[in-house]
Protein backbone atom coordinates (compact mmCIF):
# COMPACT_ATOMS: atom_id res chain seq x y z
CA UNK A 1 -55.59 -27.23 56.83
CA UNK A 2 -53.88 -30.08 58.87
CA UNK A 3 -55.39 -33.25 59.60
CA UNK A 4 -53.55 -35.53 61.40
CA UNK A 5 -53.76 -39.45 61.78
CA UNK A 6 -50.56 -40.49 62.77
CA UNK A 7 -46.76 -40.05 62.37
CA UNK A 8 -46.79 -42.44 59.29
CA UNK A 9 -50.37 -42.11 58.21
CA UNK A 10 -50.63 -38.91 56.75
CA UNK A 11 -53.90 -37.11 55.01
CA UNK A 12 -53.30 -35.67 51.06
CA UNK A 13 -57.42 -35.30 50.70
CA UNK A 14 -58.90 -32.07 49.36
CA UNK A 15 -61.99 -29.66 49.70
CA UNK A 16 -63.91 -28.83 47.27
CA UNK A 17 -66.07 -25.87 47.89
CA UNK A 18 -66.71 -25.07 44.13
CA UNK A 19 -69.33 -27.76 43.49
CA UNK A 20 -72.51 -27.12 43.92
CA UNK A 21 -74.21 -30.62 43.36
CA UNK A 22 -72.54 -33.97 44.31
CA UNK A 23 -72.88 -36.29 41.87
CA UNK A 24 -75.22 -33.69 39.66
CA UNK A 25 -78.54 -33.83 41.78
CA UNK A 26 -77.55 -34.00 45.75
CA UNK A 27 -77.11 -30.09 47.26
CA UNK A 28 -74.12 -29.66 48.87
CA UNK A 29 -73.81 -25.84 50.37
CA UNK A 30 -70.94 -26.72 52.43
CA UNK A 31 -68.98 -28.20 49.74
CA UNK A 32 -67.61 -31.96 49.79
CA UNK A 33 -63.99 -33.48 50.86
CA UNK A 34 -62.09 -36.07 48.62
CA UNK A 35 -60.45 -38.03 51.00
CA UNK A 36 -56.94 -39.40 50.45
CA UNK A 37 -54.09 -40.95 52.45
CA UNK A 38 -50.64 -42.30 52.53
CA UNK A 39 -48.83 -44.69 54.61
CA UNK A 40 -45.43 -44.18 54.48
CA UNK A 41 -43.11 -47.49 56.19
CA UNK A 42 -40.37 -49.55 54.00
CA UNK A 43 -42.87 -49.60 51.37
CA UNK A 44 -44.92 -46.73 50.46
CA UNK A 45 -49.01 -46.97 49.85
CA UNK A 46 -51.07 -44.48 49.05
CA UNK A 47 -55.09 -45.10 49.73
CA UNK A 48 -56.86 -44.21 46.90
CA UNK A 49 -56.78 -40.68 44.34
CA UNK A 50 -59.46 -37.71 44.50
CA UNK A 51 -62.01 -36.36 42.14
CA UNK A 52 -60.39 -34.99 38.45
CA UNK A 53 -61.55 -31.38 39.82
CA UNK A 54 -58.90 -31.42 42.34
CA UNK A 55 -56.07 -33.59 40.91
CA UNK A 56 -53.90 -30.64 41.05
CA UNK A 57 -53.69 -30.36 44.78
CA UNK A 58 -54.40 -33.52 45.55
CA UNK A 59 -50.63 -34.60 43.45
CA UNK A 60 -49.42 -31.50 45.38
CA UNK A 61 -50.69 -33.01 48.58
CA UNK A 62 -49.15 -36.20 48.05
CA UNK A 63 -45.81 -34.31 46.83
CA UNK A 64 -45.53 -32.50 50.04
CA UNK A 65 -45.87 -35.52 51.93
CA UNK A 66 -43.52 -38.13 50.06
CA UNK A 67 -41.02 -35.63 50.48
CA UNK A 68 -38.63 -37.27 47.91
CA UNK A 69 -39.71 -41.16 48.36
CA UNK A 70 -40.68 -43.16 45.89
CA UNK A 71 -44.54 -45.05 46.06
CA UNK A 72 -44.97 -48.19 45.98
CA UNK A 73 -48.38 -48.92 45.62
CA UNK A 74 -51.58 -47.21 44.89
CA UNK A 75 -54.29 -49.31 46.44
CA UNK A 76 -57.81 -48.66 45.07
CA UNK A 77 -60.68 -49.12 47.07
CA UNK A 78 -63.76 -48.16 44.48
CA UNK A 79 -63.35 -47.20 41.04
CA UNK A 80 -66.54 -44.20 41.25
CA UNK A 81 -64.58 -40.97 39.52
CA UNK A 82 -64.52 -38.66 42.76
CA UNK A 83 -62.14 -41.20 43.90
CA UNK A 84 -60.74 -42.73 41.00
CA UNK A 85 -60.34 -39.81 38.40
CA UNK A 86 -57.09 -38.80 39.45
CA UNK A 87 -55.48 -42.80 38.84
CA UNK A 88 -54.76 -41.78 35.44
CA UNK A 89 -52.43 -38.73 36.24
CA UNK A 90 -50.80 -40.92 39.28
CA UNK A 91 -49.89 -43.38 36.85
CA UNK A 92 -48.38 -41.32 34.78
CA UNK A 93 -46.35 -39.30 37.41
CA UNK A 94 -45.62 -42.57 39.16
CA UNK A 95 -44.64 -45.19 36.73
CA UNK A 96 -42.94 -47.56 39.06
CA UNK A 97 -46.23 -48.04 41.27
CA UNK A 98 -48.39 -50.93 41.22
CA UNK A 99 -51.90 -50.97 41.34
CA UNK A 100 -53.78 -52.78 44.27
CA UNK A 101 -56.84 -53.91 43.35
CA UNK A 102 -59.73 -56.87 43.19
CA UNK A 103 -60.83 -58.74 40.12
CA UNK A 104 -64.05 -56.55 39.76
CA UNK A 105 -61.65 -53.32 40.19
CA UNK A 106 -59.38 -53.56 36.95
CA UNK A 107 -61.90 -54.30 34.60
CA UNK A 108 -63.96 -51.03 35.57
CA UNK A 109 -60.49 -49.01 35.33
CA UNK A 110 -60.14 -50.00 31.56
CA UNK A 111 -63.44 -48.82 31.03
CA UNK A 112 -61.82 -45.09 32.56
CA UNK A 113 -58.61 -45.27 30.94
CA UNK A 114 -55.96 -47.10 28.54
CA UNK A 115 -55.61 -50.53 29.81
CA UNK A 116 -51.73 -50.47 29.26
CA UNK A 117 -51.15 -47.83 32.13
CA UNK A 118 -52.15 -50.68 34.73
CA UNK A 119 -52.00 -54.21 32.80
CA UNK A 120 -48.21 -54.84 33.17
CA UNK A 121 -48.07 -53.35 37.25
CA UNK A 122 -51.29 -54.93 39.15
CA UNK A 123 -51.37 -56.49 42.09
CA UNK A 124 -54.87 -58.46 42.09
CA UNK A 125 -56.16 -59.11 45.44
CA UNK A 126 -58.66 -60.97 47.64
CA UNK A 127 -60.77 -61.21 50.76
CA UNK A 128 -58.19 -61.86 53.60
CA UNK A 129 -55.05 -60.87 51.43
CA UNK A 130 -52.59 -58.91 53.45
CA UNK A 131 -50.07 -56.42 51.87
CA UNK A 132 -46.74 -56.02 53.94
CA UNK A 133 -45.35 -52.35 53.93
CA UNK A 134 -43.26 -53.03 57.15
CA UNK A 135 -44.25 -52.24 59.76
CA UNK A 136 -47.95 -51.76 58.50
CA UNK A 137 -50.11 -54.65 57.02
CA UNK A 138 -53.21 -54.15 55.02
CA UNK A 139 -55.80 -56.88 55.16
CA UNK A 140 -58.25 -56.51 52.35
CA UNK A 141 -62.61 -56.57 53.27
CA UNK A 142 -64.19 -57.40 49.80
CA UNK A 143 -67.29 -54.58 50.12
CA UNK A 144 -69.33 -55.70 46.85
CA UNK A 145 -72.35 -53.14 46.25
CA UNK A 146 -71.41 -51.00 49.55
CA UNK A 147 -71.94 -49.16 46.97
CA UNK A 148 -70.53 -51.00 43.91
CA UNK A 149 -70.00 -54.00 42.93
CA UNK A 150 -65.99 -53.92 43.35
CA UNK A 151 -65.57 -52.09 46.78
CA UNK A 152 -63.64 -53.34 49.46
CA UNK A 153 -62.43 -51.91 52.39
CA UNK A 154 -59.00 -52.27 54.42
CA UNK A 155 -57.70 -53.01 57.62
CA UNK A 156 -53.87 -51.52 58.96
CA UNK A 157 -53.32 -53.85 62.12
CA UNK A 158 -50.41 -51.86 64.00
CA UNK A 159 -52.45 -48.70 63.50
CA UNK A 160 -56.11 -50.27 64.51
CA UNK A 161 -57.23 -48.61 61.30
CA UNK A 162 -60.10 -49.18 58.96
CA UNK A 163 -60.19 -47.54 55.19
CA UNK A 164 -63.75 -47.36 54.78
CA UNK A 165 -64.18 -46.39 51.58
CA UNK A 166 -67.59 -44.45 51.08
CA UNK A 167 -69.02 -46.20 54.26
CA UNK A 168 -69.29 -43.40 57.21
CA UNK A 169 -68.42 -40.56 54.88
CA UNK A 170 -70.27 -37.39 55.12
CA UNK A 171 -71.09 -34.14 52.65
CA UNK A 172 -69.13 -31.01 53.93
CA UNK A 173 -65.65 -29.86 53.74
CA UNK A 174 -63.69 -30.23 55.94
CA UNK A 175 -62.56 -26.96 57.24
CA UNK A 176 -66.79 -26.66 58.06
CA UNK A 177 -67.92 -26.89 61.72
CA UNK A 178 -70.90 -28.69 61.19
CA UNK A 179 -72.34 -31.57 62.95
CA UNK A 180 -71.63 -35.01 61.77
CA UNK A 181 -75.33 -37.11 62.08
CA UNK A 182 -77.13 -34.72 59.56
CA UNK A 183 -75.24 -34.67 56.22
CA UNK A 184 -74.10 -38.04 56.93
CA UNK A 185 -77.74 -39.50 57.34
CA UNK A 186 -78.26 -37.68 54.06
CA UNK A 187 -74.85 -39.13 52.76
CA UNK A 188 -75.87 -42.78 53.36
CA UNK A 189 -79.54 -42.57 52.48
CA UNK A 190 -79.34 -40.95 49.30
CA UNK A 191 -76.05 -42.74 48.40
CA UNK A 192 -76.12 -46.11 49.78
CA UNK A 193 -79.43 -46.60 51.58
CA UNK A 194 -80.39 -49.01 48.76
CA UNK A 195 -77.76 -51.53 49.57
CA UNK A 196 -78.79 -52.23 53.33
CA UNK A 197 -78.35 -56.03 53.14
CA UNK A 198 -74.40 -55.52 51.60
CA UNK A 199 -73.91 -52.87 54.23
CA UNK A 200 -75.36 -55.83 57.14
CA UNK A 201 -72.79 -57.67 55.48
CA UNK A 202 -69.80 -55.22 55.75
CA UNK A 203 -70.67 -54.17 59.42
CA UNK A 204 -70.83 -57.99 60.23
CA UNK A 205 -66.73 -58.55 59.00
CA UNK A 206 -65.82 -55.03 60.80
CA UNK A 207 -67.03 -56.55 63.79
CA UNK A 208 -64.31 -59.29 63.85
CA UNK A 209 -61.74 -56.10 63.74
CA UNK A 210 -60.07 -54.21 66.83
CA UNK A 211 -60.87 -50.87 65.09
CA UNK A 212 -59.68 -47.95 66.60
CA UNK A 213 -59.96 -45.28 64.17
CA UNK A 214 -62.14 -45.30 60.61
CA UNK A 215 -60.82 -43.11 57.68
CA UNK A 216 -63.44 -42.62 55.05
CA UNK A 217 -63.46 -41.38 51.49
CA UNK A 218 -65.62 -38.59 52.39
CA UNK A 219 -65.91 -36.48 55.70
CA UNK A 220 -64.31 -36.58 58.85
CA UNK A 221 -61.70 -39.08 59.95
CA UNK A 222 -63.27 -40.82 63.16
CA UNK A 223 -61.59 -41.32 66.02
CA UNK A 224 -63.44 -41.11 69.65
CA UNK A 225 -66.83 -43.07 70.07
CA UNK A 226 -66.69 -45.37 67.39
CA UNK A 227 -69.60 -47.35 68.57
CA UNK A 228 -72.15 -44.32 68.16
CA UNK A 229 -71.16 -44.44 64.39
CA UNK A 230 -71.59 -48.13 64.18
CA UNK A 231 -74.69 -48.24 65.54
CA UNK A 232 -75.99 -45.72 63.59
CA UNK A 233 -75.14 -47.43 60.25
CA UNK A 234 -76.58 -50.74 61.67
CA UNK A 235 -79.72 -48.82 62.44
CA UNK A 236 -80.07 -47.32 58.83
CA UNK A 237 -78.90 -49.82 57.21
CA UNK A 238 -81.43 -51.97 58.62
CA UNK A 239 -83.85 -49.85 57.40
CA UNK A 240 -84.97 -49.20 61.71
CA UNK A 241 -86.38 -45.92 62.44
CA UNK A 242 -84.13 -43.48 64.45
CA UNK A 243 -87.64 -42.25 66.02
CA UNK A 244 -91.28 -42.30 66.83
CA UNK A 245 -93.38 -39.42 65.43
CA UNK A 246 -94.84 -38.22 61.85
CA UNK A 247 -93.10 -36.90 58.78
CA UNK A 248 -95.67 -34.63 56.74
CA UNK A 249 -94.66 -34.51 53.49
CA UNK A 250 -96.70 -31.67 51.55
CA UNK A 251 -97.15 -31.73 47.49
CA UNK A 252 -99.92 -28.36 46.48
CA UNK A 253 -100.23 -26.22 43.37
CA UNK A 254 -101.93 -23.59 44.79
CA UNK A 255 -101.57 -23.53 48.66
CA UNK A 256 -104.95 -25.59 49.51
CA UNK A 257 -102.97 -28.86 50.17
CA UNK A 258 -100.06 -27.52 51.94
CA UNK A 259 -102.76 -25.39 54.74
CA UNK A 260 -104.71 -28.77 55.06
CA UNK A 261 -101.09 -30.08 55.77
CA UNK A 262 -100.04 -27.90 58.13
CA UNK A 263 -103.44 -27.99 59.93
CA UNK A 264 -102.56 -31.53 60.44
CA UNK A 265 -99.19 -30.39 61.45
CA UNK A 266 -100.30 -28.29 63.95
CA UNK A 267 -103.15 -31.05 64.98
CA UNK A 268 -100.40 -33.88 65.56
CA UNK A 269 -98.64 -31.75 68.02
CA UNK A 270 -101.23 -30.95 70.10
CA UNK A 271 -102.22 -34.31 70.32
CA UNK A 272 -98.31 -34.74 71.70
CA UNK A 273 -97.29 -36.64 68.61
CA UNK A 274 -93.77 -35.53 67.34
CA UNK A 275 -93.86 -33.66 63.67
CA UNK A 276 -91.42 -32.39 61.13
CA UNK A 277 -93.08 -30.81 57.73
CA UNK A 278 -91.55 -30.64 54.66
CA UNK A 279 -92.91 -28.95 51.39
CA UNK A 280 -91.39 -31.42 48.71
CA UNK A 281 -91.91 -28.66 46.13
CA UNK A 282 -89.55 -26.07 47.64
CA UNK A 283 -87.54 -28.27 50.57
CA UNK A 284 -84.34 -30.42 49.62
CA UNK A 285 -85.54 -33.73 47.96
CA UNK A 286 -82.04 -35.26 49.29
CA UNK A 287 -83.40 -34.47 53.10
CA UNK A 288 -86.59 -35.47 52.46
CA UNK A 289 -85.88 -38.76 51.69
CA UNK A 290 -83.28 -39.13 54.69
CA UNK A 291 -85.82 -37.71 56.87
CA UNK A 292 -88.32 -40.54 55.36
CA UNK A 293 -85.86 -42.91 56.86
CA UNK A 294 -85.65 -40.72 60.20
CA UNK A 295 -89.63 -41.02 61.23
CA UNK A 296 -91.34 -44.53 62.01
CA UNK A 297 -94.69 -42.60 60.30
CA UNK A 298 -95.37 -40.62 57.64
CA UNK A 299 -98.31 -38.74 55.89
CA UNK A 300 -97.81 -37.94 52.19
CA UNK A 301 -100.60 -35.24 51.04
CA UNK A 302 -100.72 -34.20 47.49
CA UNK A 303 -102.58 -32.34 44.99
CA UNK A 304 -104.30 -34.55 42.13
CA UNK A 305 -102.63 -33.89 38.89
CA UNK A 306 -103.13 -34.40 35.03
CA UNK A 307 -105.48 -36.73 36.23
CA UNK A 308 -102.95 -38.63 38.68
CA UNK A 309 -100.15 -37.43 41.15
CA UNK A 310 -99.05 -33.95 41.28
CA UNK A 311 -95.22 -34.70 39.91
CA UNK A 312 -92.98 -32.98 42.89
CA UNK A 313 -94.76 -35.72 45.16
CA UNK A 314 -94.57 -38.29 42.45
CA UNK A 315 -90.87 -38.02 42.05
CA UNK A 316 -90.25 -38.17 46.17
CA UNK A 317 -92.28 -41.18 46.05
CA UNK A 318 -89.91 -43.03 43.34
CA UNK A 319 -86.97 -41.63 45.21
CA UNK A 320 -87.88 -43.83 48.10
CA UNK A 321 -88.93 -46.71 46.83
CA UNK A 322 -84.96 -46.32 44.32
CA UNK A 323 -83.55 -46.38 48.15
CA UNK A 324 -85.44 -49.29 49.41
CA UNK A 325 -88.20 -47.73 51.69
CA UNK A 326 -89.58 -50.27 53.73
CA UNK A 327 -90.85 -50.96 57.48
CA UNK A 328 -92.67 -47.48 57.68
CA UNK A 329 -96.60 -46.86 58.39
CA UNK A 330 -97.96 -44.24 55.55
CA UNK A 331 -101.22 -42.34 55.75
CA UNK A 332 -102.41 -40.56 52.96
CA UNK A 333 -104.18 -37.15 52.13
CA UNK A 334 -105.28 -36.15 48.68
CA UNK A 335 -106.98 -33.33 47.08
CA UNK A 336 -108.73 -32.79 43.80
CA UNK A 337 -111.33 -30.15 42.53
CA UNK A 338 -113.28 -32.69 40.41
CA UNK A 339 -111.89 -35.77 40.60
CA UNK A 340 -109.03 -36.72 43.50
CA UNK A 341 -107.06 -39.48 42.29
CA UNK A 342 -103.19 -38.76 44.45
CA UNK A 343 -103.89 -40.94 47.43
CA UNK A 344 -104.55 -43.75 44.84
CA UNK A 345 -101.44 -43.29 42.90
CA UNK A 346 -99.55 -42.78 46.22
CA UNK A 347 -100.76 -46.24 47.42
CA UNK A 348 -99.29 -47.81 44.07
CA UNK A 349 -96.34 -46.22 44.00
CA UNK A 350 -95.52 -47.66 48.08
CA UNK A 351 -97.18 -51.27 47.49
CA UNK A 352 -94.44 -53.11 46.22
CA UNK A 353 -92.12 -51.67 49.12
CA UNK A 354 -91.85 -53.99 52.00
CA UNK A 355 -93.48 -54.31 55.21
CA UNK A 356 -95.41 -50.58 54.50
CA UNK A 357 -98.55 -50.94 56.76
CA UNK A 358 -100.79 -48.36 54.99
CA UNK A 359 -102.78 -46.17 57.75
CA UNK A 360 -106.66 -45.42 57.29
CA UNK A 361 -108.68 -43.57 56.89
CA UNK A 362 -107.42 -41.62 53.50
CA UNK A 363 -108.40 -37.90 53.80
CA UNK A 364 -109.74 -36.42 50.80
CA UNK A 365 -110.05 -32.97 50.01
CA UNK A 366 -112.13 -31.27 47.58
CA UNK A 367 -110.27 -27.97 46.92
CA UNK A 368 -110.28 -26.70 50.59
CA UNK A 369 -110.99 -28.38 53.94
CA UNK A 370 -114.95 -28.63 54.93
CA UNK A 371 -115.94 -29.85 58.39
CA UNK A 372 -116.37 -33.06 56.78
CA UNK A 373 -112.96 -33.49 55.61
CA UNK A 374 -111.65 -32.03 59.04
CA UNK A 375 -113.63 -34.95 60.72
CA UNK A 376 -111.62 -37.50 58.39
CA UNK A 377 -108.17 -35.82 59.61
CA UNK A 378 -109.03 -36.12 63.37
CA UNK A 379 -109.93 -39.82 62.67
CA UNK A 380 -106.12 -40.62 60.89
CA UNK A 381 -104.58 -38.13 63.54
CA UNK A 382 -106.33 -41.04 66.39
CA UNK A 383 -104.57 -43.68 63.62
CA UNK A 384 -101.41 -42.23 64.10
CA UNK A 385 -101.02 -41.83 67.45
């Protein structure tokens, strides 16, 4: 598969179709690219390695591409393994290049490898450094927590072209016809959605750039409508919602809860509010916590368990509050045979989370819905419209 960039930017990323789960708990049926690049001028740069499960290819790649030149430098723009675990073998195959990198950078590659393959051939930059290749400069972004501590982006001024790093990437291969908003929503939120303030940051220096492409680390390269893309990280990262209407998340054991939460479902929309369920205990926690982020309202409605929260609901819960959940309403709906306690532990869970305006009345169920209970849900659907 071909991607091109330019005639001196080239692409030497790989797809990885064989992994199942992106960093061991996010789904990833259409596979994942490692994104990689060169830029070959009087001095030769190559942007970052690939994961160790492709290092194979992705030296192949590079190979094909070099056709017989030397490198110069291997800039490095975050140190996390699916884009730093081939540095090692690079070195070694390389061992005239030097290593571009920031004062956070180095330290975290001795923790990956033997010091001595890097100590004696690093080039330590800053924000603002530039790195002349000829007719290509590199101006370095610092990126700290976008979304560690030593990321930084870069800027090619003769190209218009910004190295993103992780920032705009998307799950998928490459070679998948897929639409971009989806997996990258679910990219960002699960990924990065924590760091909204350092992304503010980032998206506040890219601002001062003429940008005119954006090559990531993961996904696509960008090229036409920039400003939809931009927009859309300022709107996540700003923790806005992308729209008005109601997530219903549903937690049961035995089917009661989740028919009480599709009745409400099915209430909501005939009251013209806009719905999307989601059954935490069988749907993709990954896109339920993006679509948490999607909805300016949600309704969580769980089982009592154990005495407290039924655990599938539980864990969603401390998924969103790990990513920062904040400026949301949340209604509540619980159910218990004896003795409901989940709307309580719901609340506590969401009450240290900022600007969560908590939506009454809580509905609760004993077992199944009564008339009574149904009276309850028409008062929080009036709530929520």
């Amino acid at each position: 598969m071909e991607i091109t960039i330019s005639d001196s930017v080239k692409y030497i990323g790989c797809n990885d179709k064989t992994i199942d789960l992106f960093e061991s708990q996010y789904p990833v049926p259409n596979g994942v690219s490692y994104n990689s690049y060169v830029i070959l001028d009087e001095k030769v740069a190559v942007m970052d390695t690939a994961d160790p499960r492709v290092t194979d290819e992705w030296l192949n790649n590079l190979d094909f591409e070099l056709d017989g030149k030397n490198v110069d430098y291997l800039v490095v723009s975050h140190m996390e393994p699916d884009h730093a675990g081939s540095i090692k073998a690079f070195l070694e195959k390389y061992p005239e290049a030097i290593v571009v990198g920031n004062p956070k950078t180095f330290p975290m590659m001795a923790q990956f490898m033997d010091a001595a393959l890097f100590e004696e051939r690093k080039l330590v930059v800053k924000e603002s450094d530039t790195l002349e290749l000829g007719n290509h400069t590199l101006t370095f972004v610092m990126a700290p927590m976008v979304h560690w501590p030593e990321v930084m982006v870069e800027y090619e001024s003769t190209e218009k072209i910004l190295f993103s790093a992780d920032g705009f990437g998307k799950f998928g291969a490459l070679d998948v016809d897929e639409p971009w908003i989806d997996e990258a929503r679910r990219y960002y939120l699960n990924i990065v959605g924590k760091y909204g303030a350092s992304v503010q940051g980032l998206l506040k220096k890219a601002a001062a750039l003429d940008i005119e492409m954006i090559c990531p680390l993961h996904g696509p390269i960008l090229k036409e409508n920039l400003g939809y893309y931009i927009d859309l990280y300022d709107t996540w990262s700003s923790y806005k919602p992308e729209e008005e209407g109601v997530l219903i998340v549903s937690a049961s054991i035995h089917g009661n809860t989740k028919a009480a939460a599709l009745k409400l479902n099915e209430k909501l929309q005939q009251a013209g509010v806009k719905t999307q369920f989601m059954d935490i205990t069988r749907d993709s926690m990954s896109e339920a916590v993006a679509r948490a982020f999607y909805w300016d309202k949600m309704v969580c409605m769980a089982s009592t368990y154990d005495g407290g929260l039924f655990p599938p609901m539980q864990d969603f819960l401390h998924h969103l509050t790990a990513k920062a959940f904040q400026n949301r309403k949340v209604g509540f709906v619980e159910n218990g045979t004896w003795a409901p306690q989940a709307a309580k532990c719901m609340r506590q869970i969401l009450e240290p989370m900022k600007n969560i305006e908590f939506i009454e009345p809580v509905v609760s169920i004993k077992s199944t819905m009564n008339a009574d209970s149904e009276a309850k849900m028409d008062e929080l659907i009036l709530a929520l419209k």
